[in-house]
PDB file of N, CA and C in Angstrom:
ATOM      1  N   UNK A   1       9.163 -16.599  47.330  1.00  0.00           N
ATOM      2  CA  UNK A   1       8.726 -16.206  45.999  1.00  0.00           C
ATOM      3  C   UNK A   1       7.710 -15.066  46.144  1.00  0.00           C
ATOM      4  N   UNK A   2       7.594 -14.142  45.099  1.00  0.00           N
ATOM      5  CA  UNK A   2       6.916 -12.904  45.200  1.00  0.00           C
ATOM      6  C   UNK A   2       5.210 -13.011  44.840  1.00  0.00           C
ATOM      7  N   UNK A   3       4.007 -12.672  45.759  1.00  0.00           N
ATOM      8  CA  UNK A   3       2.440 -13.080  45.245  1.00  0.00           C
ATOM      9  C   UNK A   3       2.717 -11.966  44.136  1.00  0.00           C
ATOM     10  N   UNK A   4       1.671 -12.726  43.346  1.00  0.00           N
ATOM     11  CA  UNK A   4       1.232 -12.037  41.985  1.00  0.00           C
ATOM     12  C   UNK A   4       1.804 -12.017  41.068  1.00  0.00           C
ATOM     13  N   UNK A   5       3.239 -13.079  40.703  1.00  0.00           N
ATOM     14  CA  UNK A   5       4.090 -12.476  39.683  1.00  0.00           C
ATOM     15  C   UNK A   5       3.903 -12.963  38.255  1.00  0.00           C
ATOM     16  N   UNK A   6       3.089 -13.955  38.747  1.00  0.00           N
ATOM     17  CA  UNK A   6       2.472 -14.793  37.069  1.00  0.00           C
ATOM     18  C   UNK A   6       1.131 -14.019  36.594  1.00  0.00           C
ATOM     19  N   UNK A   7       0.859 -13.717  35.024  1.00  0.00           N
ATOM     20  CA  UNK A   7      -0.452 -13.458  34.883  1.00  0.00           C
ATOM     21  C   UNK A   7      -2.082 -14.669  35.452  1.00  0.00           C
ATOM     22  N   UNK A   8      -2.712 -14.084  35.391  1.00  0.00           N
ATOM     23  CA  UNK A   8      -4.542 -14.805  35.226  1.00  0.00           C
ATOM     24  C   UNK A   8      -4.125 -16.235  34.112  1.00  0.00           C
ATOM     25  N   UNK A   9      -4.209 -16.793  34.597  1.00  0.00           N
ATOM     26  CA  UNK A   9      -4.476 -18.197  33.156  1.00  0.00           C
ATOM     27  C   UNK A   9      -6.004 -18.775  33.156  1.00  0.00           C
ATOM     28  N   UNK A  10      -6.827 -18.115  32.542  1.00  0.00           N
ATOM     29  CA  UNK A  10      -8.230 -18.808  32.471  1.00  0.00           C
ATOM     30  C   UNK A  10      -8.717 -19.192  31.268  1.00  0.00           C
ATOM     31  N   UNK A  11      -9.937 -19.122  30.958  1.00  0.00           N
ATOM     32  CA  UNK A  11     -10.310 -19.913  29.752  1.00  0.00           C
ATOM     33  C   UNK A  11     -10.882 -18.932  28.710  1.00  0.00           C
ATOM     34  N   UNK A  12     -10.456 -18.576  27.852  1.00  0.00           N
ATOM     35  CA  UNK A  12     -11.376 -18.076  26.608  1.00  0.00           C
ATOM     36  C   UNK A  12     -12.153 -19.114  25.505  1.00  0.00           C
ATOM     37  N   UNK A  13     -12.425 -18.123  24.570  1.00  0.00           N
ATOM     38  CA  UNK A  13     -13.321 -18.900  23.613  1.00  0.00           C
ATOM     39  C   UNK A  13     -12.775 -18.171  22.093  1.00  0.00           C
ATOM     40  N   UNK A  14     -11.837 -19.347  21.197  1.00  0.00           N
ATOM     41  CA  UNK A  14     -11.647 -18.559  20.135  1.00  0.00           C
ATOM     42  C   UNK A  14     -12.451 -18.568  19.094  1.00  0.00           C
ATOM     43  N   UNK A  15     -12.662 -17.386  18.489  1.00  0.00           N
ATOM     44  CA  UNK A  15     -13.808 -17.499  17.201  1.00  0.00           C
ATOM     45  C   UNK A  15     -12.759 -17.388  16.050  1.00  0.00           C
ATOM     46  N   UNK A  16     -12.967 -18.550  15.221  1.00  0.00           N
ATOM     47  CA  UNK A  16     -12.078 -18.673  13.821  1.00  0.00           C
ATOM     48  C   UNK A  16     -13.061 -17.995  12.831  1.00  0.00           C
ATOM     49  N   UNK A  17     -12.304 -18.078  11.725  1.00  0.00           N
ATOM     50  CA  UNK A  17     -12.830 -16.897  10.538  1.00  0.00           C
ATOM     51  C   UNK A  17     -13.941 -17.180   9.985  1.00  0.00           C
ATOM     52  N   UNK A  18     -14.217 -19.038   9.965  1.00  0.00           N
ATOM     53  CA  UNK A  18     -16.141 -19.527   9.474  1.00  0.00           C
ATOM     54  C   UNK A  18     -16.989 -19.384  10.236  1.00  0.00           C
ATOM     55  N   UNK A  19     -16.258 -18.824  11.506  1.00  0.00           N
ATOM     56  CA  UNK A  19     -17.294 -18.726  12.962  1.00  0.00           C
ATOM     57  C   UNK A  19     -17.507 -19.549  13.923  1.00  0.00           C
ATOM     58  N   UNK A  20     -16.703 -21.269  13.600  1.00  0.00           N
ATOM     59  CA  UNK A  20     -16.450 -22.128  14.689  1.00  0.00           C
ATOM     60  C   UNK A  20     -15.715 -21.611  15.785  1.00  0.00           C
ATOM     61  N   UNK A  21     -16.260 -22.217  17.262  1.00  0.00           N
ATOM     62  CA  UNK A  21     -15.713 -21.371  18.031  1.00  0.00           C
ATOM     63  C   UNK A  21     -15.068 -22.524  19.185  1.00  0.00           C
ATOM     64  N   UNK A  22     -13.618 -22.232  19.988  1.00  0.00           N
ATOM     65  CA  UNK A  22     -13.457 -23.712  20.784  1.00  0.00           C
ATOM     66  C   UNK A  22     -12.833 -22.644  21.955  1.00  0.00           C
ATOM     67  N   UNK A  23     -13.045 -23.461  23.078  1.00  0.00           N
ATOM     68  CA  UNK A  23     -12.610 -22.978  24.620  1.00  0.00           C
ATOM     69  C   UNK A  23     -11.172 -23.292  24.529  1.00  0.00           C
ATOM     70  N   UNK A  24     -10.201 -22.513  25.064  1.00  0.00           N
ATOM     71  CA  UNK A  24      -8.708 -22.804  25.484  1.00  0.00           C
ATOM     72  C   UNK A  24      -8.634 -22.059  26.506  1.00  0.00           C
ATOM     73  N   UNK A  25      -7.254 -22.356  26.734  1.00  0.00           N
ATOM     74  CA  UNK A  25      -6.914 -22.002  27.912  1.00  0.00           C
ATOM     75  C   UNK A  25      -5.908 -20.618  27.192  1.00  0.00           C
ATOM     76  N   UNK A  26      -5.668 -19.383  27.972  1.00  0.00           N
ATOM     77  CA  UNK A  26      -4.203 -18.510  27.657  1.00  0.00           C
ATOM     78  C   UNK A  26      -4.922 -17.085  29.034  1.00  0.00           C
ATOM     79  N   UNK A  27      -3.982 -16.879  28.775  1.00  0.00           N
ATOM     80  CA  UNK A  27      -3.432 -15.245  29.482  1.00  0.00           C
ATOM     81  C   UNK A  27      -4.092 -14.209  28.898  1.00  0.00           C
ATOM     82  N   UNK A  28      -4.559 -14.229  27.747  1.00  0.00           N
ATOM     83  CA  UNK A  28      -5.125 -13.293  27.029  1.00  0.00           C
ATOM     84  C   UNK A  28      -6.714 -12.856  27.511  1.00  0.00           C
ATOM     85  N   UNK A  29      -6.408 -11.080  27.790  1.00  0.00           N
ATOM     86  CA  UNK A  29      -7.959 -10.989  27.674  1.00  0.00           C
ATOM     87  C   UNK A  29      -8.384 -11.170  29.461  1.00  0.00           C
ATOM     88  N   UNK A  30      -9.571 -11.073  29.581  1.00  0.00           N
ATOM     89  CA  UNK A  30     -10.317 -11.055  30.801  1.00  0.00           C
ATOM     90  C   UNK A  30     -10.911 -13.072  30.812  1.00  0.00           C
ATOM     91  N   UNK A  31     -11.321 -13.282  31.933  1.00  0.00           N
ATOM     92  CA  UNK A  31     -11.826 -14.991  32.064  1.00  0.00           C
ATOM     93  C   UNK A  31     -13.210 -14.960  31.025  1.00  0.00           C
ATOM     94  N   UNK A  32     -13.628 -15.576  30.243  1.00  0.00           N
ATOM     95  CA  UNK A  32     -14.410 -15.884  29.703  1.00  0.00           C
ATOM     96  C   UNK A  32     -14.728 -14.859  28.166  1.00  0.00           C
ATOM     97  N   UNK A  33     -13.707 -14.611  28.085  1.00  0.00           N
ATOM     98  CA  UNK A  33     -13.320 -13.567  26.840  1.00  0.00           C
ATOM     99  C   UNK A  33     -13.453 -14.336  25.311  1.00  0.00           C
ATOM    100  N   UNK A  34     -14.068 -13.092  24.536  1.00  0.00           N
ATOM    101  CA  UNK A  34     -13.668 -14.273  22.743  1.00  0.00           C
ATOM    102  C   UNK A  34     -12.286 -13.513  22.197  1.00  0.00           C
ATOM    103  N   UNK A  35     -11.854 -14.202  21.708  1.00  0.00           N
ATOM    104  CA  UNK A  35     -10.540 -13.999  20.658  1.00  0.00           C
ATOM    105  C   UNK A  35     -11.481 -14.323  19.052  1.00  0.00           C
ATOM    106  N   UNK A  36     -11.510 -12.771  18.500  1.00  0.00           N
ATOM    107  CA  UNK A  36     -12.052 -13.059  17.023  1.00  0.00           C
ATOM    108  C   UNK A  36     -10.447 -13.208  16.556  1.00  0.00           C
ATOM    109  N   UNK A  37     -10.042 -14.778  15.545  1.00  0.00           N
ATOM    110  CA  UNK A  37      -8.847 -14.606  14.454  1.00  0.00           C
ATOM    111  C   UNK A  37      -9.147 -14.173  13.276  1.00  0.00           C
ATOM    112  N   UNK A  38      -8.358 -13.031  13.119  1.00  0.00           N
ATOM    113  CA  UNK A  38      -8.405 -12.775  11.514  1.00  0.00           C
ATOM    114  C   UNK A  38      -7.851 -14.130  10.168  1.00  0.00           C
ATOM    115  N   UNK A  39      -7.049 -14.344  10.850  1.00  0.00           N
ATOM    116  CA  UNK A  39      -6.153 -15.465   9.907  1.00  0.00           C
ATOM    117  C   UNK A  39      -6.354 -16.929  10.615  1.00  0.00           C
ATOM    118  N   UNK A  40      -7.022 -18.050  10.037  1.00  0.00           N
ATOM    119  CA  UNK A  40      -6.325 -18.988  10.896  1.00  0.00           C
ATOM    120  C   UNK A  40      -5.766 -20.212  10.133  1.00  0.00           C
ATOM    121  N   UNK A  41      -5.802 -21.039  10.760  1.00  0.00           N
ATOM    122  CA  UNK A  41      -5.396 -22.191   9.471  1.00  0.00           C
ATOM    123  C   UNK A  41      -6.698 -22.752   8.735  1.00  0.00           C
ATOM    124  N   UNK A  42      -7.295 -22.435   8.553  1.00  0.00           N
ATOM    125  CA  UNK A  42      -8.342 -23.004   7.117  1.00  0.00           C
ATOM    126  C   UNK A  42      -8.424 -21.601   6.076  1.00  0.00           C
ATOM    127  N   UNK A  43      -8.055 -20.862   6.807  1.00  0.00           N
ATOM    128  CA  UNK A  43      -7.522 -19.414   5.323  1.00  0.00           C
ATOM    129  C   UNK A  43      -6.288 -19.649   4.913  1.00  0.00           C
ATOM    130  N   UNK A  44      -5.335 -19.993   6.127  1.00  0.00           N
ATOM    131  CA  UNK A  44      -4.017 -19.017   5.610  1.00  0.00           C
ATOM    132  C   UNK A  44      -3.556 -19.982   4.195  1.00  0.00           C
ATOM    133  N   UNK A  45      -2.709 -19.263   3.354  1.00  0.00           N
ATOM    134  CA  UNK A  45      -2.199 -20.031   2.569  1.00  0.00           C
ATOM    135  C   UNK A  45      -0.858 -20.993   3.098  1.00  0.00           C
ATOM    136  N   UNK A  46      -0.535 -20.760   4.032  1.00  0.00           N
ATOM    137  CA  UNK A  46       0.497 -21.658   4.378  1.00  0.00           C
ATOM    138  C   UNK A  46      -0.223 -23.395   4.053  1.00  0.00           C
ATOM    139  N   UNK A  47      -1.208 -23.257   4.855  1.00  0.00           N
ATOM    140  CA  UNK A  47      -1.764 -24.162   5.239  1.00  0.00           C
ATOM    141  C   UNK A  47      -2.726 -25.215   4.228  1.00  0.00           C
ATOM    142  N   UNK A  48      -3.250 -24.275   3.558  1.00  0.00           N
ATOM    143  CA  UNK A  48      -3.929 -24.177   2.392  1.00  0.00           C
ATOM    144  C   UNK A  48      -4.173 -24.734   0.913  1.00  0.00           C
ATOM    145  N   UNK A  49      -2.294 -24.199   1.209  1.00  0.00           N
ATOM    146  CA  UNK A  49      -1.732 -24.171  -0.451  1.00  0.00           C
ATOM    147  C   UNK A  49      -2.087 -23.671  -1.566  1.00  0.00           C
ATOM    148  N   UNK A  50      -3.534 -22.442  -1.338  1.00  0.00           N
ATOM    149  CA  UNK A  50      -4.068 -21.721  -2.270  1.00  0.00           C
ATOM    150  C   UNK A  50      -3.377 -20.594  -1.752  1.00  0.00           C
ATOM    151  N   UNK A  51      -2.834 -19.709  -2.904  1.00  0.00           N
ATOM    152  CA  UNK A  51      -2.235 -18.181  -2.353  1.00  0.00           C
ATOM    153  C   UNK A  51      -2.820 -17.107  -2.871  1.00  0.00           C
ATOM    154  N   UNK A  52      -3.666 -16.254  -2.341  1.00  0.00           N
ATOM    155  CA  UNK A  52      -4.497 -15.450  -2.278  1.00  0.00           C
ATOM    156  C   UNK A  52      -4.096 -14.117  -1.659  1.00  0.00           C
ATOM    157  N   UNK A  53      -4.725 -13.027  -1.513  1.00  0.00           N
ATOM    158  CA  UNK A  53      -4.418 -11.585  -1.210  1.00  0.00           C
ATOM    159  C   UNK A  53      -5.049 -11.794   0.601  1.00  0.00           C
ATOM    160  N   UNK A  54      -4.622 -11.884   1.517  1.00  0.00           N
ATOM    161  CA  UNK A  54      -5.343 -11.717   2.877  1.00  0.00           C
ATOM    162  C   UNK A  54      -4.503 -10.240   3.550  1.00  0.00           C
ATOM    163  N   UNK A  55      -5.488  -9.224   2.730  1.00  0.00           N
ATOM    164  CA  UNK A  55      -5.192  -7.730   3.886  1.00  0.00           C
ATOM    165  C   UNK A  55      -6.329  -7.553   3.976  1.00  0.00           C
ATOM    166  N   UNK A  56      -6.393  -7.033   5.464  1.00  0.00           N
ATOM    167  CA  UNK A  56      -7.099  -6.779   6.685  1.00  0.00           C
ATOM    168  C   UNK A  56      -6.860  -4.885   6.776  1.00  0.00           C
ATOM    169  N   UNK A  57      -6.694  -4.209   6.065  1.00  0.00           N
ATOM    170  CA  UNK A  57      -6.148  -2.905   6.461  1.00  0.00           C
ATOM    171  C   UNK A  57      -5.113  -2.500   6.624  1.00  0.00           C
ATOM    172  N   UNK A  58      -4.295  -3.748   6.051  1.00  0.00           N
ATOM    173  CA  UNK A  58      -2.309  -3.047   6.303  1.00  0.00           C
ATOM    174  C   UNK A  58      -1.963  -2.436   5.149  1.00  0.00           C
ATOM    175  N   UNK A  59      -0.338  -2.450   4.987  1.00  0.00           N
ATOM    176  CA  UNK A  59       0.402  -1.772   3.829  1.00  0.00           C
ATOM    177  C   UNK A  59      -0.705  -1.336   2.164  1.00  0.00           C
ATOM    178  N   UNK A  60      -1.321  -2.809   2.081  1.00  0.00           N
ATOM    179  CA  UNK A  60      -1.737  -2.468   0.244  1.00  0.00           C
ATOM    180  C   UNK A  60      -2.811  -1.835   0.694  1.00  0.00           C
ATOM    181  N   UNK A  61      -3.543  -1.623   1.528  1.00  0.00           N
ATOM    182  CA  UNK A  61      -4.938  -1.004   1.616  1.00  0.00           C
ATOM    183  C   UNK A  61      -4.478   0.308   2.089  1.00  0.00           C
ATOM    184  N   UNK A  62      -3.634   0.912   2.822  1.00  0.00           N
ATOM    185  CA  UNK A  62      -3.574   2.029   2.694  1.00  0.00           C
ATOM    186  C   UNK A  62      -2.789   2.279   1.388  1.00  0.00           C
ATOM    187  N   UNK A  63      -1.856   1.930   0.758  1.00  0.00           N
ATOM    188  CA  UNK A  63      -1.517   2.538  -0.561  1.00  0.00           C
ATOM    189  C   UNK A  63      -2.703   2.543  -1.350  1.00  0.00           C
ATOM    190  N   UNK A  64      -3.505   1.777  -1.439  1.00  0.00           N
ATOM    191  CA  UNK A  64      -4.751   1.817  -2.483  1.00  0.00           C
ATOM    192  C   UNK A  64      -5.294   3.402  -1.652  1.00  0.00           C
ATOM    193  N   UNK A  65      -5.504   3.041  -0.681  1.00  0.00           N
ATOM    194  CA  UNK A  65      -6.611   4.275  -0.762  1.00  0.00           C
ATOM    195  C   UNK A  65      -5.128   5.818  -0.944  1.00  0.00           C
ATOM    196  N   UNK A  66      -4.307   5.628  -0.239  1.00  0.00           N
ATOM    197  CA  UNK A  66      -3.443   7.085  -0.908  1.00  0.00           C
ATOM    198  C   UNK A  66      -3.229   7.597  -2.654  1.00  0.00           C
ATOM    199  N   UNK A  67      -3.645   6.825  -3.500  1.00  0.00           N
ATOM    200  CA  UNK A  67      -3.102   6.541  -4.582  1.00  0.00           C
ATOM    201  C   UNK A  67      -4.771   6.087  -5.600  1.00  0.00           C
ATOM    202  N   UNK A  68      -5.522   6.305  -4.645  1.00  0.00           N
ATOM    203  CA  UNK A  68      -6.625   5.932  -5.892  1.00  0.00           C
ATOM    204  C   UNK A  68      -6.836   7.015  -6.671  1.00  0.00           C
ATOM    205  N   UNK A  69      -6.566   7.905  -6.822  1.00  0.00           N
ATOM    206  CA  UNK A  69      -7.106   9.533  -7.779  1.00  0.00           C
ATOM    207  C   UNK A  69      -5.963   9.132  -8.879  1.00  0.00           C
ATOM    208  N   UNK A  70      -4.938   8.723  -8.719  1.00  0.00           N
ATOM    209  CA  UNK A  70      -3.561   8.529  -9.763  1.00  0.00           C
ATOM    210  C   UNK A  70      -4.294   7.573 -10.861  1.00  0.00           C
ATOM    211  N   UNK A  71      -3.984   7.865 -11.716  1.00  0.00           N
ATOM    212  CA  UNK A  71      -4.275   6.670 -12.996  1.00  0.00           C
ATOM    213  C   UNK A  71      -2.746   6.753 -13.278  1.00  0.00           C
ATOM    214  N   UNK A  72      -2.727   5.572 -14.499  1.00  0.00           N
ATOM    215  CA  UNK A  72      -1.130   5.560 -14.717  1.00  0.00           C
ATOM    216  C   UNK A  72      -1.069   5.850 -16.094  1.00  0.00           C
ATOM    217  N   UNK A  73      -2.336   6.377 -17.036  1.00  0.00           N
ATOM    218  CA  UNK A  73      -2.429   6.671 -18.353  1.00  0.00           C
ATOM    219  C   UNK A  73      -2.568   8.533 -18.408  1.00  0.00           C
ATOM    220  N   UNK A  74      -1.494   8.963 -19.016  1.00  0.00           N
ATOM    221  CA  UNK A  74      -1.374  10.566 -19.443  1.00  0.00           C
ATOM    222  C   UNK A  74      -2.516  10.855 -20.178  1.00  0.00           C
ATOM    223  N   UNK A  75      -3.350  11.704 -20.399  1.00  0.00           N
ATOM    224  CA  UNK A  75      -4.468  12.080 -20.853  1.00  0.00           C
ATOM    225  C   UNK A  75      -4.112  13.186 -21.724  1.00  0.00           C
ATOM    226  N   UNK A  76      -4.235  12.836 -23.457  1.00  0.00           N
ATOM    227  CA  UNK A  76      -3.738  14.366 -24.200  1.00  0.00           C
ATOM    228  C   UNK A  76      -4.663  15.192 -24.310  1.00  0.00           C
ATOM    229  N   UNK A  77      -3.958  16.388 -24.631  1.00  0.00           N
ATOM    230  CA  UNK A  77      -4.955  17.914 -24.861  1.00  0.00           C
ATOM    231  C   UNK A  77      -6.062  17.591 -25.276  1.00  0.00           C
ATOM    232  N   UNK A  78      -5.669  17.605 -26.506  1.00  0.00           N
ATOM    233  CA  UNK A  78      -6.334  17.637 -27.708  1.00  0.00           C
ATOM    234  C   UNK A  78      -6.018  16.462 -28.425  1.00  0.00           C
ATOM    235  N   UNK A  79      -7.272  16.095 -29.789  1.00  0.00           N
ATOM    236  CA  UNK A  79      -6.710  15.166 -30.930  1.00  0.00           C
ATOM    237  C   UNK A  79      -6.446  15.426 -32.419  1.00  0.00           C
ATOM    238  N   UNK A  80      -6.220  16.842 -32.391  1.00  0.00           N
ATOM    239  CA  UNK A  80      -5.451  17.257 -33.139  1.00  0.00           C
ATOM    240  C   UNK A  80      -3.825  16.256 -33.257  1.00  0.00           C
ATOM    241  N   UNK A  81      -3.639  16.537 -34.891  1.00  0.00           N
ATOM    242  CA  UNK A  81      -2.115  16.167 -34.733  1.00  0.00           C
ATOM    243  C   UNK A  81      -0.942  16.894 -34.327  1.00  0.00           C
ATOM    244  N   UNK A  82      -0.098  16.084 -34.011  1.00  0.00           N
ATOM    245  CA  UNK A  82       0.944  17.739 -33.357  1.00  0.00           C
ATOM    246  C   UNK A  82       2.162  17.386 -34.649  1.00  0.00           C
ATOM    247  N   UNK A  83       2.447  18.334 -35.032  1.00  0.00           N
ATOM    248  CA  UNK A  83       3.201  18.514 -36.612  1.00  0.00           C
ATOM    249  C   UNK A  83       4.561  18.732 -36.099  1.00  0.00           C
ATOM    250  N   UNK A  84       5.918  18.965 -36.403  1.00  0.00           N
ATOM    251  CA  UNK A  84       6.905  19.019 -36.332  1.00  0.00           C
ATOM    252  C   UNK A  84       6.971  21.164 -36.937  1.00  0.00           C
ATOM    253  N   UNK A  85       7.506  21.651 -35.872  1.00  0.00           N
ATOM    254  CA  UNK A  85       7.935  22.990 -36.488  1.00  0.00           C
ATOM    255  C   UNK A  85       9.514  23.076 -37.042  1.00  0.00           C
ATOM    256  N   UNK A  86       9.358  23.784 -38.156  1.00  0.00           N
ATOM    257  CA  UNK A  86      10.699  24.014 -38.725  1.00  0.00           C
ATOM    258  C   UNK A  86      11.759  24.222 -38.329  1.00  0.00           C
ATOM    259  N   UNK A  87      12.962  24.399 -38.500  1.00  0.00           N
ATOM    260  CA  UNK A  87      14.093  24.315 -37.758  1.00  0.00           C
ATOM    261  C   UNK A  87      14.362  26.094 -37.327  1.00  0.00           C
ATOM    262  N   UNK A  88      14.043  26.700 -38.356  1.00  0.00           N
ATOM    263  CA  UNK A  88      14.550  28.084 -38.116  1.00  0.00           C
ATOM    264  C   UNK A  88      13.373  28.807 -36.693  1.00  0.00           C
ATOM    265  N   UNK A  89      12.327  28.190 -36.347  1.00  0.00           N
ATOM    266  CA  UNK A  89      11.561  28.345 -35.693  1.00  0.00           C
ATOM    267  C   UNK A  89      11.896  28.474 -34.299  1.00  0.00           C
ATOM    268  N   UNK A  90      12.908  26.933 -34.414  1.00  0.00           N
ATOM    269  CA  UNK A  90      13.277  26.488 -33.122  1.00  0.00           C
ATOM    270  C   UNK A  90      14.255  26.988 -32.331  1.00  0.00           C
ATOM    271  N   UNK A  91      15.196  28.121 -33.165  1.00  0.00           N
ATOM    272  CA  UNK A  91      16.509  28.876 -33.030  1.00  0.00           C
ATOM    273  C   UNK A  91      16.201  29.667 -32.673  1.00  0.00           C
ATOM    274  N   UNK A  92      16.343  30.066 -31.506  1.00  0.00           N
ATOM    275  CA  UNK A  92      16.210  31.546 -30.673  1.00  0.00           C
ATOM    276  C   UNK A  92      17.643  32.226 -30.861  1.00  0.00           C
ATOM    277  N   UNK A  93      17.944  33.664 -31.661  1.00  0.00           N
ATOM    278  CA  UNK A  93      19.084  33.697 -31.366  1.00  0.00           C
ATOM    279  C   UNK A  93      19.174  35.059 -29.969  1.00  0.00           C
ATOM    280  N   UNK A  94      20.200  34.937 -28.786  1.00  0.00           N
ATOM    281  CA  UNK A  94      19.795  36.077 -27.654  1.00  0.00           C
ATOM    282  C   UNK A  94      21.126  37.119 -27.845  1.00  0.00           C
ATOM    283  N   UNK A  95      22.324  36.613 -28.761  1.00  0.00           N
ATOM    284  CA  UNK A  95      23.046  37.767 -29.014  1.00  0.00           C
ATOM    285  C   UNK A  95      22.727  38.344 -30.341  1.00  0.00           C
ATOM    286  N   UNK A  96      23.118  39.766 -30.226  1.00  0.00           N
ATOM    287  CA  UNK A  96      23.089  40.756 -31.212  1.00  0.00           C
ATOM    288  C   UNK A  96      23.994  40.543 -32.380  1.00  0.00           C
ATOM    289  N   UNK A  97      24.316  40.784 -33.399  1.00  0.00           N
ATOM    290  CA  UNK A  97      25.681  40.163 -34.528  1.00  0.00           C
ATOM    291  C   UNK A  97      26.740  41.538 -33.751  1.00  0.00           C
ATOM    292  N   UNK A  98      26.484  42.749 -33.318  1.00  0.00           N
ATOM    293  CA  UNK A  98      27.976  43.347 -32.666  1.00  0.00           C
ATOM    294  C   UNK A  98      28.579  42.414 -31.646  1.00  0.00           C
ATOM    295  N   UNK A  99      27.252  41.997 -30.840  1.00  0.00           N
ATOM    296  CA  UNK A  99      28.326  40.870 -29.846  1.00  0.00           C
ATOM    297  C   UNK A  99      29.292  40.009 -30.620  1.00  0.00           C
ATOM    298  N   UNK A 100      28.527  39.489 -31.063  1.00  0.00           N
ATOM    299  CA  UNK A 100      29.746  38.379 -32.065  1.00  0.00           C
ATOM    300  C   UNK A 100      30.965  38.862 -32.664  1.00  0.00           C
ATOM    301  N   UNK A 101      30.900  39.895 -33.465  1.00  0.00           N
ATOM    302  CA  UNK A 101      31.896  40.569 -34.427  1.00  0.00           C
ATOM    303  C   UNK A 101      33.134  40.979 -32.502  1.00  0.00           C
ATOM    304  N   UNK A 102      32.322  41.431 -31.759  1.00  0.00           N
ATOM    305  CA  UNK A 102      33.667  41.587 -30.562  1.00  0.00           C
ATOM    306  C   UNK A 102      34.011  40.301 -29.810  1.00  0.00           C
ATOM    307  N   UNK A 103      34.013  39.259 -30.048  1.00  0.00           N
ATOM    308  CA  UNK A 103      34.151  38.114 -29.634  1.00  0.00           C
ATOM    309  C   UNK A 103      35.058  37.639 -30.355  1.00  0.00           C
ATOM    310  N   UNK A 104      34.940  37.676 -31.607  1.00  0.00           N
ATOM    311  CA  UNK A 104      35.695  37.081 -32.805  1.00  0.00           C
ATOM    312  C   UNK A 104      36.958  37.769 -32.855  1.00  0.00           C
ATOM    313  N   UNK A 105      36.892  39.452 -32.799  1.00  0.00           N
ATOM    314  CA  UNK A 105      38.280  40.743 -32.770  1.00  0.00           C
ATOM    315  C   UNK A 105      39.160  40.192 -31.538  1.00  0.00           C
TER     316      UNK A 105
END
């Protein structure tokens, strides 16, 4: 069998999210290392059964911050009223009446 082929298995110290902290054993990390958990079981909602927002800096926190200048309400000019213009107003005409009369021949 080949020396060295398994990692270090020594003891850390995990720190949970109220700050209780317990010795285990894993691979992780250097011998006498802390593991801070972001999530553990007295937050998560699995566990819980309260369901709550837990981001740490992923997906919704960067959309919040790309997207905070956006409002989702249009802001008008003015508060003036805006009136309806007449119909003949709205008719641009771009041919000449000879165009027409040779269209029609």
């Amino acid at each position: 069998m080949k020396d060295n082929l398994h990692p270090d298995y020594h003891d850390i110290t995990v720190v949970m999210t109220d700050g209780t902290e317990f010795v285990t054993r894993s691979t992780y990390g250097q011998a006498n290392g802390k593991l801070h958990l972001d999530i553990d079981p007295k937050t998560h909602p699995a566990w819980t059964g309260q369901h709550r927002t837990v981001d740490r800096g992923g997906q919704l926190a960067k959309f919040n911050k790309r997207f905070a200048g956006i409002s989702g309400k249009k802001e008008e000019a003015s508060d003036a009223p805006v009136t309806a213009k007449p119909a003949a107003e709205k008719i641009k005409l771009t041919t000449s009446a000879a165009t027409v009369k040779k269209k029609k021949a």
